[in-house]
PDB file of N, CA and C in Angstrom:
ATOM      1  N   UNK A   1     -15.982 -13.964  11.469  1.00  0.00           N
ATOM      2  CA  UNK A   1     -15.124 -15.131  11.404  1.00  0.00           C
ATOM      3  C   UNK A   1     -14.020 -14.930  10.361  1.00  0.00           C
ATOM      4  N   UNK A   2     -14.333 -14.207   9.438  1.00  0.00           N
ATOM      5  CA  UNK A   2     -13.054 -14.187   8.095  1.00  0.00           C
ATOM      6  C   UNK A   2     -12.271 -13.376   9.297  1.00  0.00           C
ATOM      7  N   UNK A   3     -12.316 -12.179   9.518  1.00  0.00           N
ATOM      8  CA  UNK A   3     -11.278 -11.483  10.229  1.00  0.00           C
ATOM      9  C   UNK A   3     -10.172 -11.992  10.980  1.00  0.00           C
ATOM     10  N   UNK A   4     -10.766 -13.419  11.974  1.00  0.00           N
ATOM     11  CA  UNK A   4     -10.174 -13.805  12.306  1.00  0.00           C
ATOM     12  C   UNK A   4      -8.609 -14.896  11.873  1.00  0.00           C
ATOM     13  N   UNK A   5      -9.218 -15.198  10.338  1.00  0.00           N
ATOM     14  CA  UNK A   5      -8.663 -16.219   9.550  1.00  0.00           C
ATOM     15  C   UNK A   5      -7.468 -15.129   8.901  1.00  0.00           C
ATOM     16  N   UNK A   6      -7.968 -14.002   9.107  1.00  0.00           N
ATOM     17  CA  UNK A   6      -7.215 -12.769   8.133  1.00  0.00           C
ATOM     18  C   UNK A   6      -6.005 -12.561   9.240  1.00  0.00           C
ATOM     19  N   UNK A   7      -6.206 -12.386  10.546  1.00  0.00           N
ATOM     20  CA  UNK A   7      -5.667 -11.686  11.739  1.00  0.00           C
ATOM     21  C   UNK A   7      -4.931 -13.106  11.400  1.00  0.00           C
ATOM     22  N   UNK A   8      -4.941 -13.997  11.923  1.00  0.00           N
ATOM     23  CA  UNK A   8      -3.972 -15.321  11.726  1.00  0.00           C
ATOM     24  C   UNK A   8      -2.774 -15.627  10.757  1.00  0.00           C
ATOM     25  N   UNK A   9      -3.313 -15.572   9.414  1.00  0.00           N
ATOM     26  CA  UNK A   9      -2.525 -15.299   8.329  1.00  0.00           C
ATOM     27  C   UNK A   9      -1.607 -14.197   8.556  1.00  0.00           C
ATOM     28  N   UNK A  10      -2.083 -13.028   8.838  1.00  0.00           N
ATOM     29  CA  UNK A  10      -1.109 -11.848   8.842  1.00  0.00           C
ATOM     30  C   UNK A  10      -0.023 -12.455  10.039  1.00  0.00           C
ATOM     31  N   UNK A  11      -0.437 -12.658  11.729  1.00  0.00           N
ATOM     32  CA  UNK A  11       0.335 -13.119  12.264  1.00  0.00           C
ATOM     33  C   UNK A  11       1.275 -14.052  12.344  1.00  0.00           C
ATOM     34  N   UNK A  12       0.853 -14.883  10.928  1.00  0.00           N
ATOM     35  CA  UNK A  12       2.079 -16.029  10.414  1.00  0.00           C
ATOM     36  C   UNK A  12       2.822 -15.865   9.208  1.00  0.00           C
ATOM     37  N   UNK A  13       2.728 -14.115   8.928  1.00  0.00           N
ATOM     38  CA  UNK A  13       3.701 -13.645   7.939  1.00  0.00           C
ATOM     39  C   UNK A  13       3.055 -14.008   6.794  1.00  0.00           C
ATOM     40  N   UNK A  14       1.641 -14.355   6.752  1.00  0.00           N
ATOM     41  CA  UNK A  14       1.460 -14.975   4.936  1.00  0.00           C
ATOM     42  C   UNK A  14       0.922 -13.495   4.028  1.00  0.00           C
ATOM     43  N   UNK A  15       2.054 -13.407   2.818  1.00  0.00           N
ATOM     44  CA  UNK A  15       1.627 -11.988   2.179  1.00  0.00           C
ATOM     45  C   UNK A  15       0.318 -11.465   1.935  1.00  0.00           C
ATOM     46  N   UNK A  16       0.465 -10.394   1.626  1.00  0.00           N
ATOM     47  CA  UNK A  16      -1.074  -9.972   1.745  1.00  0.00           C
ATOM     48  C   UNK A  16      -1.772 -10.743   0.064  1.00  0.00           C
ATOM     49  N   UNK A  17      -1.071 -10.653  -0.606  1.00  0.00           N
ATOM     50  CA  UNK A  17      -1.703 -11.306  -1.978  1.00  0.00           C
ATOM     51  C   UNK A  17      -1.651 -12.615  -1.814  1.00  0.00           C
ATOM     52  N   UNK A  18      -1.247 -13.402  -1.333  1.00  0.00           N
ATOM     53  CA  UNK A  18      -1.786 -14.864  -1.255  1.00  0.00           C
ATOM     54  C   UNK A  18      -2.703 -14.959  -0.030  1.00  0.00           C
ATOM     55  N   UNK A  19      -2.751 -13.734   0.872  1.00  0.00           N
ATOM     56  CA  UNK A  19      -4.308 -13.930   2.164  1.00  0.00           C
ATOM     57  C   UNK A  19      -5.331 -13.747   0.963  1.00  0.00           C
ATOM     58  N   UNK A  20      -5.012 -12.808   0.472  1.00  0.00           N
ATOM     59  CA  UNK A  20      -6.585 -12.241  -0.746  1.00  0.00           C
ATOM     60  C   UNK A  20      -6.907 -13.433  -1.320  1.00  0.00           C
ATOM     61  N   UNK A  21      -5.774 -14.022  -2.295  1.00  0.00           N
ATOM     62  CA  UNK A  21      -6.024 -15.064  -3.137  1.00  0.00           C
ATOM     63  C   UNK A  21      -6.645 -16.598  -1.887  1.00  0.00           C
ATOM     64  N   UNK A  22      -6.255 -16.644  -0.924  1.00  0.00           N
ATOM     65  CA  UNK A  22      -6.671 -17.539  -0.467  1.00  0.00           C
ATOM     66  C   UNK A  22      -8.187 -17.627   0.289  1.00  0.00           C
ATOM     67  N   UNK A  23      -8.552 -16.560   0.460  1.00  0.00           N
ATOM     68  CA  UNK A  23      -9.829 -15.893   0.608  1.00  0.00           C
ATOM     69  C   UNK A  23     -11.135 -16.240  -0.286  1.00  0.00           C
ATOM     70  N   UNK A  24     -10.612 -15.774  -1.392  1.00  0.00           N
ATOM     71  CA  UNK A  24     -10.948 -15.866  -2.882  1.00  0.00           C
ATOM     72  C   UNK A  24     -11.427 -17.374  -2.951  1.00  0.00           C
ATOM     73  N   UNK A  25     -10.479 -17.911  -2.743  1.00  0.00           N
ATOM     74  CA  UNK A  25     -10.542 -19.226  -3.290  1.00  0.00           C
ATOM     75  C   UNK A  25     -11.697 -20.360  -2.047  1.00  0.00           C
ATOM     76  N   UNK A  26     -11.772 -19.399  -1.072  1.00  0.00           N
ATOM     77  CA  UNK A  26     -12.438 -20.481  -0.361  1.00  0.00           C
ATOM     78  C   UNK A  26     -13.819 -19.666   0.982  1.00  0.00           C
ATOM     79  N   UNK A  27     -13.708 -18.157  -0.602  1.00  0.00           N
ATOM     80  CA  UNK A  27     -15.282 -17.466   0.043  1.00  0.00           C
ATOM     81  C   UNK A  27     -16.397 -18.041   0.445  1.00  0.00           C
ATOM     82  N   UNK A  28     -16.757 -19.615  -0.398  1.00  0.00           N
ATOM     83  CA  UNK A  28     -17.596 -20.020  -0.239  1.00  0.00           C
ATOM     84  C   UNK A  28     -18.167 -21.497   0.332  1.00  0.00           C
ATOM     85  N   UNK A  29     -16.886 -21.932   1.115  1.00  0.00           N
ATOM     86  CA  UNK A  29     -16.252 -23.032   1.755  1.00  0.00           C
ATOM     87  C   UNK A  29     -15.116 -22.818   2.868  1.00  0.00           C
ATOM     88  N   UNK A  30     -15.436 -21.972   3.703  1.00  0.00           N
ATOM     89  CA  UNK A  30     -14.169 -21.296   4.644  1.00  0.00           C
ATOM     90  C   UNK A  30     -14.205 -22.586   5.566  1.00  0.00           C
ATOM     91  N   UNK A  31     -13.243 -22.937   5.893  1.00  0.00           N
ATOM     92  CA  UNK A  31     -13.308 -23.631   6.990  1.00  0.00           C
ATOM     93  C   UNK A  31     -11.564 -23.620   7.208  1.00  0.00           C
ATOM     94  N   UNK A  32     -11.508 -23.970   8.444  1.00  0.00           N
ATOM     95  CA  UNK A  32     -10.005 -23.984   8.436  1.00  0.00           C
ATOM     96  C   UNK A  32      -9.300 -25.448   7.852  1.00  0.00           C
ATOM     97  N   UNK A  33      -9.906 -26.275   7.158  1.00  0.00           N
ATOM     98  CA  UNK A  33      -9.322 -26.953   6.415  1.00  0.00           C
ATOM     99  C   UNK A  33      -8.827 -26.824   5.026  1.00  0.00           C
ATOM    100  N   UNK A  34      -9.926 -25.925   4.596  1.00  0.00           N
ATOM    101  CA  UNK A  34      -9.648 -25.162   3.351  1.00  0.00           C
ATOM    102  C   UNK A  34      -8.519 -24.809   3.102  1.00  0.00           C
ATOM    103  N   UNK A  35      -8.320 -23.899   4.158  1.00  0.00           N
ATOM    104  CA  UNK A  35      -7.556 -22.449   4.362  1.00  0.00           C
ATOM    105  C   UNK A  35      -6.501 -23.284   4.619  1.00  0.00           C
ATOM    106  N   UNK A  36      -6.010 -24.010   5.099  1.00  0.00           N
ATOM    107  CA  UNK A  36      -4.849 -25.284   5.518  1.00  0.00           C
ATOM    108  C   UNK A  36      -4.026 -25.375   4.058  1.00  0.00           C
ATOM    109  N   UNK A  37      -5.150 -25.946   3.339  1.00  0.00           N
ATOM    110  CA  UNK A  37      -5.027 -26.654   1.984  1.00  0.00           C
ATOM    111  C   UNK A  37      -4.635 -25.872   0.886  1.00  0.00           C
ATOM    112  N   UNK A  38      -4.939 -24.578   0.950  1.00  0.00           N
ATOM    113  CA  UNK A  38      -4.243 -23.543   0.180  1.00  0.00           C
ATOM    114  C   UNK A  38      -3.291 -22.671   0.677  1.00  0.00           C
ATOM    115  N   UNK A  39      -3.500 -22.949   1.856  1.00  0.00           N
ATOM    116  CA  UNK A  39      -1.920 -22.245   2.268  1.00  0.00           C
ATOM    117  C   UNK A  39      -0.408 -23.234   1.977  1.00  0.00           C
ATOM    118  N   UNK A  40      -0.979 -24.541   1.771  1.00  0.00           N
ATOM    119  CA  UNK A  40       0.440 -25.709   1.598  1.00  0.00           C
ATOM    120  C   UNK A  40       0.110 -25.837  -0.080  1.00  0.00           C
ATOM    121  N   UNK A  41      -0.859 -25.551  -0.932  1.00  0.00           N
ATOM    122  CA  UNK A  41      -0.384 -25.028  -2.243  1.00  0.00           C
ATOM    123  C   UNK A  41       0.448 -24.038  -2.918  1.00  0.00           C
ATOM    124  N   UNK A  42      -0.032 -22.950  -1.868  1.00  0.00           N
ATOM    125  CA  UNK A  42       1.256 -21.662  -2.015  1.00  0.00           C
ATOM    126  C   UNK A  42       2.875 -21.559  -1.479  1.00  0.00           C
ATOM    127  N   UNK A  43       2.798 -23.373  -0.715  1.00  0.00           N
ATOM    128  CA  UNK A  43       4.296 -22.991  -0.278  1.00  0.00           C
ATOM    129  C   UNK A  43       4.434 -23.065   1.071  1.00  0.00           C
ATOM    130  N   UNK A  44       3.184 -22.540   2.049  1.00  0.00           N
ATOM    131  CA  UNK A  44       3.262 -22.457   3.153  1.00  0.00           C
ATOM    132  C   UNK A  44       3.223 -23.535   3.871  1.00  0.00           C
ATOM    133  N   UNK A  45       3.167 -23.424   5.722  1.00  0.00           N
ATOM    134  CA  UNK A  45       2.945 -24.769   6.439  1.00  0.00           C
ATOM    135  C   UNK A  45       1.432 -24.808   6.893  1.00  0.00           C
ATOM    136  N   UNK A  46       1.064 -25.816   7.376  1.00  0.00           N
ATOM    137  CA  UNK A  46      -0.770 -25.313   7.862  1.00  0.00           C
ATOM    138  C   UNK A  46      -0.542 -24.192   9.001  1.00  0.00           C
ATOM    139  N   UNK A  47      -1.368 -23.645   9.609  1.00  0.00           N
ATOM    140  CA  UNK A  47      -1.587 -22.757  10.337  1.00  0.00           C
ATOM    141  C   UNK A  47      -3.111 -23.263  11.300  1.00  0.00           C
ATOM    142  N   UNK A  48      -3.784 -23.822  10.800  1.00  0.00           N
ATOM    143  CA  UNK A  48      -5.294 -23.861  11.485  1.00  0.00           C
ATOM    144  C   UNK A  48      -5.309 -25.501  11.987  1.00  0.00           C
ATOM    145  N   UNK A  49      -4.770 -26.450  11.190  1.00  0.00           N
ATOM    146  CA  UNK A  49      -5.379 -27.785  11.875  1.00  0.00           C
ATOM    147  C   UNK A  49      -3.767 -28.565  11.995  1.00  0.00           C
ATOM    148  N   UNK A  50      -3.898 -29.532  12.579  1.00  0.00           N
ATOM    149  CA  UNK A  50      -2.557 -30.261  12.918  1.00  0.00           C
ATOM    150  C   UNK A  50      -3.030 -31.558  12.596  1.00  0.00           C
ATOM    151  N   UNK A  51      -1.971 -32.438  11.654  1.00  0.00           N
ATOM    152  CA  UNK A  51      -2.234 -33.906  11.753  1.00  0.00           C
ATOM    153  C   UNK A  51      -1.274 -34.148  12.921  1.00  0.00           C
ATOM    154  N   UNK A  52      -2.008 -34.844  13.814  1.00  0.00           N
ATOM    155  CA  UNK A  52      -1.406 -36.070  15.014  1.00  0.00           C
ATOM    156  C   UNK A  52      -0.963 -37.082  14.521  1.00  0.00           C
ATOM    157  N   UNK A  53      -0.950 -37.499  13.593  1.00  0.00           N
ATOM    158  CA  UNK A  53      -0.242 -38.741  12.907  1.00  0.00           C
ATOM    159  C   UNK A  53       1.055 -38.413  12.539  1.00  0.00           C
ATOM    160  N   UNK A  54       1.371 -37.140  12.423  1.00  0.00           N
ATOM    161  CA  UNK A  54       2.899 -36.468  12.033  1.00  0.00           C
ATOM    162  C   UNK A  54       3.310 -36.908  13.246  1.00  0.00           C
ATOM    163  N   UNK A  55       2.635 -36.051  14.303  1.00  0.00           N
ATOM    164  CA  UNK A  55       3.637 -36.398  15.996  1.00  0.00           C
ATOM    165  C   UNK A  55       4.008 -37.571  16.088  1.00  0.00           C
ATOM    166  N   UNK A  56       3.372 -38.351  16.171  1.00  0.00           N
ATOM    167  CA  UNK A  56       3.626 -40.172  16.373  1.00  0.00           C
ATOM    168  C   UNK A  56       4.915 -40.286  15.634  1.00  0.00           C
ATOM    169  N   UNK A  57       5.094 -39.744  14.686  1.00  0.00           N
ATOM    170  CA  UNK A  57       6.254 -39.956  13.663  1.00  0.00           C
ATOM    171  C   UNK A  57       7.365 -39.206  13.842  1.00  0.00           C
ATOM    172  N   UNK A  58       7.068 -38.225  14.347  1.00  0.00           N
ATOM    173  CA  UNK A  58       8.341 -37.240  14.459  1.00  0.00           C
ATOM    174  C   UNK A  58       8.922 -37.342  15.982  1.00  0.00           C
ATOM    175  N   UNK A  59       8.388 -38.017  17.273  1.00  0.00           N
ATOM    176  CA  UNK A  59       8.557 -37.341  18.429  1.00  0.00           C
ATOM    177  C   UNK A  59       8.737 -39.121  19.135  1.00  0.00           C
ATOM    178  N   UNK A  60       7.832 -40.323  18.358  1.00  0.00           N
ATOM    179  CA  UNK A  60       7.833 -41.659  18.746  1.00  0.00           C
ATOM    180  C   UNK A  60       7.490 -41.930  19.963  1.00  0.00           C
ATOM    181  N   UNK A  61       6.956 -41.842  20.326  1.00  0.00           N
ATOM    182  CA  UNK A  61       6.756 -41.339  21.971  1.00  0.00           C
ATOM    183  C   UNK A  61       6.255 -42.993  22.321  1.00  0.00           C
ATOM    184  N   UNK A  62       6.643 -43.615  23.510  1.00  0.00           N
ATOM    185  CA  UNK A  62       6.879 -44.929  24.216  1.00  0.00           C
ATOM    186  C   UNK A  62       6.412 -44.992  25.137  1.00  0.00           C
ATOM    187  N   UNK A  63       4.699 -45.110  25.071  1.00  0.00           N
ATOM    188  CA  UNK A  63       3.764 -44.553  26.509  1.00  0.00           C
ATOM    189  C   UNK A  63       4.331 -45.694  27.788  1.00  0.00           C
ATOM    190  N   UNK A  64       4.902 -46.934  27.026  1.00  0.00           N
ATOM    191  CA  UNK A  64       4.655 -48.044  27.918  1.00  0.00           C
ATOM    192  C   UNK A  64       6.145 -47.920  28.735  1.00  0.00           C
ATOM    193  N   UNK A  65       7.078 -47.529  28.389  1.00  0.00           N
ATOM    194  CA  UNK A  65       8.253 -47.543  29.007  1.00  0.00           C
ATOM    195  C   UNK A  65       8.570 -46.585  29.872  1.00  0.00           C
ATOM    196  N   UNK A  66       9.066 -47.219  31.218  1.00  0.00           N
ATOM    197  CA  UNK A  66       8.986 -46.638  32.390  1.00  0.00           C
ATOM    198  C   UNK A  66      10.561 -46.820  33.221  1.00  0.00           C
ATOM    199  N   UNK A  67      11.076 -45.442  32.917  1.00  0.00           N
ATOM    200  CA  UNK A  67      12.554 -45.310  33.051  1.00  0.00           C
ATOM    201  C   UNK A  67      12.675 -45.196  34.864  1.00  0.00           C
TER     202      UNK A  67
END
């Protein structure tokens, strides 16, 4: 399972010293929320989980209206 979190990171450009350090930091609590949470400490965007409450906000979407 780390490999996979590793293969991800690399594919979203995150340097190799903040994959280590973020590793590090959540050897013993991996989850992809973790890994979320220290990747937007270092600067980055999430990569593993999405808030849906952003979409609602960014996109407004008007289920009821019928053009």
């Amino acid at each position: 399972m780390l490999e996979s979190f590793i293969y991800e990171l690399r594919a979203n450009d995150v340097k190799e010293e903040h994959i280590d350090l973020i590793m590090e930091k959540v050897k013993n609590r991996l989850s992809e929320e973790n890994v979320d949470i220290e990747l937007q400490k270092l600067g980055y965007q999430k990569i593993f989980t999405v808030d849906y409450d952003d979409y609602d906000d960014i996109y407004n979407y008007d289920l009821d209206d019928e053009d």
